[in-house]
C-alpha atoms as a PDB file:
ATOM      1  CA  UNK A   1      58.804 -75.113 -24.771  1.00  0.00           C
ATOM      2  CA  UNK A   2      56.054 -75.246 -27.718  1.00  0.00           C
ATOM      3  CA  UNK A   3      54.145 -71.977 -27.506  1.00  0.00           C
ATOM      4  CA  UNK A   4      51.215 -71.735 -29.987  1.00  0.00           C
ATOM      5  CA  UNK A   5      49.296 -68.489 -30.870  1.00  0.00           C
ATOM      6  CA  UNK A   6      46.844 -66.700 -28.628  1.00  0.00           C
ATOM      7  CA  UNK A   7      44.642 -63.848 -30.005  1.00  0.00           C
ATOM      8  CA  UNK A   8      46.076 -60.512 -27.736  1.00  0.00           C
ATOM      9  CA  UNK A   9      47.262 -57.287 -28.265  1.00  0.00           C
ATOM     10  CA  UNK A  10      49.960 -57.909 -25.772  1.00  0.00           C
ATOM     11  CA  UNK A  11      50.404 -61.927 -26.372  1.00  0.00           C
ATOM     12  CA  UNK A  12      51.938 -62.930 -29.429  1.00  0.00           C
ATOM     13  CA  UNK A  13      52.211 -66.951 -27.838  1.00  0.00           C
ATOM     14  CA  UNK A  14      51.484 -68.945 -24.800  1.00  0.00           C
ATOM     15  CA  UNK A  15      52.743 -72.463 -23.852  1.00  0.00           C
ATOM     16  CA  UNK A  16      52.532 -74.791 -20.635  1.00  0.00           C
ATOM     17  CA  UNK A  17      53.954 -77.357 -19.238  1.00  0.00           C
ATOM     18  CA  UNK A  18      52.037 -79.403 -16.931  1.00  0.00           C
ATOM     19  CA  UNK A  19      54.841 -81.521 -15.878  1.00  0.00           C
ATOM     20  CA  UNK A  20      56.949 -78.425 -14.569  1.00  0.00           C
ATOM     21  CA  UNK A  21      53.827 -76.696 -13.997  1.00  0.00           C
ATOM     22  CA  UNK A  22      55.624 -73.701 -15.839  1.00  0.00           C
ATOM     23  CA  UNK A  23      53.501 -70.843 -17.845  1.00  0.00           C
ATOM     24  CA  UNK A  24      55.883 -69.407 -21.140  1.00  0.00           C
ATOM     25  CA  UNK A  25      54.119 -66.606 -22.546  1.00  0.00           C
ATOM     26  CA  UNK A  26      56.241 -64.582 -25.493  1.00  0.00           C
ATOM     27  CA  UNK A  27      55.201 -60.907 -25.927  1.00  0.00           C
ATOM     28  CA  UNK A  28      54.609 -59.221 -29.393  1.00  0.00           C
ATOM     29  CA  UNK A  29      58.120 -57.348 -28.274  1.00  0.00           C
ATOM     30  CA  UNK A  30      59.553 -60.226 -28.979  1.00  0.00           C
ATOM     31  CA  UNK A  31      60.335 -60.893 -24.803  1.00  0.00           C
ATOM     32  CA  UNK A  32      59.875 -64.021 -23.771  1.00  0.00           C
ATOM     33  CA  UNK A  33      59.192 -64.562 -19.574  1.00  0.00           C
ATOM     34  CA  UNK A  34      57.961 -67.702 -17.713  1.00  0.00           C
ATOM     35  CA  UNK A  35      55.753 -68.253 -14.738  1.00  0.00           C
ATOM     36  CA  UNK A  36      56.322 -71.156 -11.804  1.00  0.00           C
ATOM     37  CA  UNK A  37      54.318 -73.257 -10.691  1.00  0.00           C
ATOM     38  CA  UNK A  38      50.498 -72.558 -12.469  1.00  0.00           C
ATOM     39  CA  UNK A  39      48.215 -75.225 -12.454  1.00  0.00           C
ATOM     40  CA  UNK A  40      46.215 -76.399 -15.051  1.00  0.00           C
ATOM     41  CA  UNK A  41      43.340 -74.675 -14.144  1.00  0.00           C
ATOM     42  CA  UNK A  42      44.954 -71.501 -13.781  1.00  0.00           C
ATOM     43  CA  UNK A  43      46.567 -71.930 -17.848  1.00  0.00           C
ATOM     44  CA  UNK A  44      42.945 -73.061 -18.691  1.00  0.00           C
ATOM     45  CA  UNK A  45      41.502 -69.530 -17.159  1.00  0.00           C
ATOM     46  CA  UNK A  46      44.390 -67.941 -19.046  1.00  0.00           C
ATOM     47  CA  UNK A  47      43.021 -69.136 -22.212  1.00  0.00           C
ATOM     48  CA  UNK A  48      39.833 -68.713 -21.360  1.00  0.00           C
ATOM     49  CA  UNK A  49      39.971 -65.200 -20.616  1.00  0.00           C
ATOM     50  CA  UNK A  50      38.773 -62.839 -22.958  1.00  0.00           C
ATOM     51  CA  UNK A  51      41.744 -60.379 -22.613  1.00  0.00           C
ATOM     52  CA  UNK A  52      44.515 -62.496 -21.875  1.00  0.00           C
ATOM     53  CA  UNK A  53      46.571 -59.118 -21.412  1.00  0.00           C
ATOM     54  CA  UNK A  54      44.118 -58.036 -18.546  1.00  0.00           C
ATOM     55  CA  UNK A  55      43.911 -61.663 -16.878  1.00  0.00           C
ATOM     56  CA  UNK A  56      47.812 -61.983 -16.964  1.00  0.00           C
ATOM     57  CA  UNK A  57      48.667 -58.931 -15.263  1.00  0.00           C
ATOM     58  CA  UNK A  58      45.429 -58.786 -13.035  1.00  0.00           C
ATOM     59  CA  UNK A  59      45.656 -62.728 -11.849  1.00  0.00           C
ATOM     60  CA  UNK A  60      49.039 -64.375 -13.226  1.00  0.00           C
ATOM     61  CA  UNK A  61      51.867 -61.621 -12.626  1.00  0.00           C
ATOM     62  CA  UNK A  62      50.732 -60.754  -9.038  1.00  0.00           C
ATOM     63  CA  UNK A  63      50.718 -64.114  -7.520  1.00  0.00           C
ATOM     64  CA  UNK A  64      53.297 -66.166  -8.987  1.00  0.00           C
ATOM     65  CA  UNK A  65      56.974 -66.085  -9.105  1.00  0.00           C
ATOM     66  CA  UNK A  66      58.325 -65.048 -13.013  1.00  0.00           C
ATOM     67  CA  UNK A  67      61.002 -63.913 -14.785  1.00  0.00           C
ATOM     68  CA  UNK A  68      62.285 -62.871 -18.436  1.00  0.00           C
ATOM     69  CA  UNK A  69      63.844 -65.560 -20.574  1.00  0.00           C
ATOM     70  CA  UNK A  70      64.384 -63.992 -23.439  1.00  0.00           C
ATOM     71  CA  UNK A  71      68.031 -63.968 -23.922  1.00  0.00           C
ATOM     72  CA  UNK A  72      68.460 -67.660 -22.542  1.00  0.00           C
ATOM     73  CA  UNK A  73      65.741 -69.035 -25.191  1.00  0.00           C
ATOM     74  CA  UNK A  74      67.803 -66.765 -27.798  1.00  0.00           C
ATOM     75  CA  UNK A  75      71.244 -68.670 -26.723  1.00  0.00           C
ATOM     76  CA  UNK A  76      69.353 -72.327 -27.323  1.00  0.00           C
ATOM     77  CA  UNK A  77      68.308 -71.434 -30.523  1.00  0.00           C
ATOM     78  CA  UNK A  78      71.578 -70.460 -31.581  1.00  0.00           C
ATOM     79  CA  UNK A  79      72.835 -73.165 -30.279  1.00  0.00           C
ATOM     80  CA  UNK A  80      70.429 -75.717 -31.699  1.00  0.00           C
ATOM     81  CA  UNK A  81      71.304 -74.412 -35.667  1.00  0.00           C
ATOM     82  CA  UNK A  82      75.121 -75.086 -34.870  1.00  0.00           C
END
């Protein structure tokens, strides 16, 4: 998934896919963890918000289902420079 830059202490890069209705969101850490089934609306108040540290662990992390992806996005970009 395309992930562009969001302005965050926390956030290094969000992306969304409205088709799979699935939030990516890559941490300055480097971890990398999506979120299931957001609505548009709910990526649009994500970018709206003016911490989007704050908004995702006060209204994204409590009421959907995530998880960290880190190591499986790692494995497809090593795979995609074979």
């Amino acid at each position: 998934m395309q992930r562009t830059p969001v302005t965050s202490s926390v956030i290094k890069s969000a992306g969304y896919d409205p088709r799979t209705r699935v939030l990516e969101i890559e941490l300055h850490n480097a971890s990398v963890y999506r979120y299931y089934d957001l609505d548009s609306e709910a990526y649009q108040q994500f970018l709206d918000a003016p911490s989007k540290g704050t908004h995702l662990n006060q209204m994204i992390k409590p009421n959907y289902i995530y998880n960290e992806v880190t190591s499986d996005i790692e494995d497809e970009e090593n795979h995609s420079l074979m």
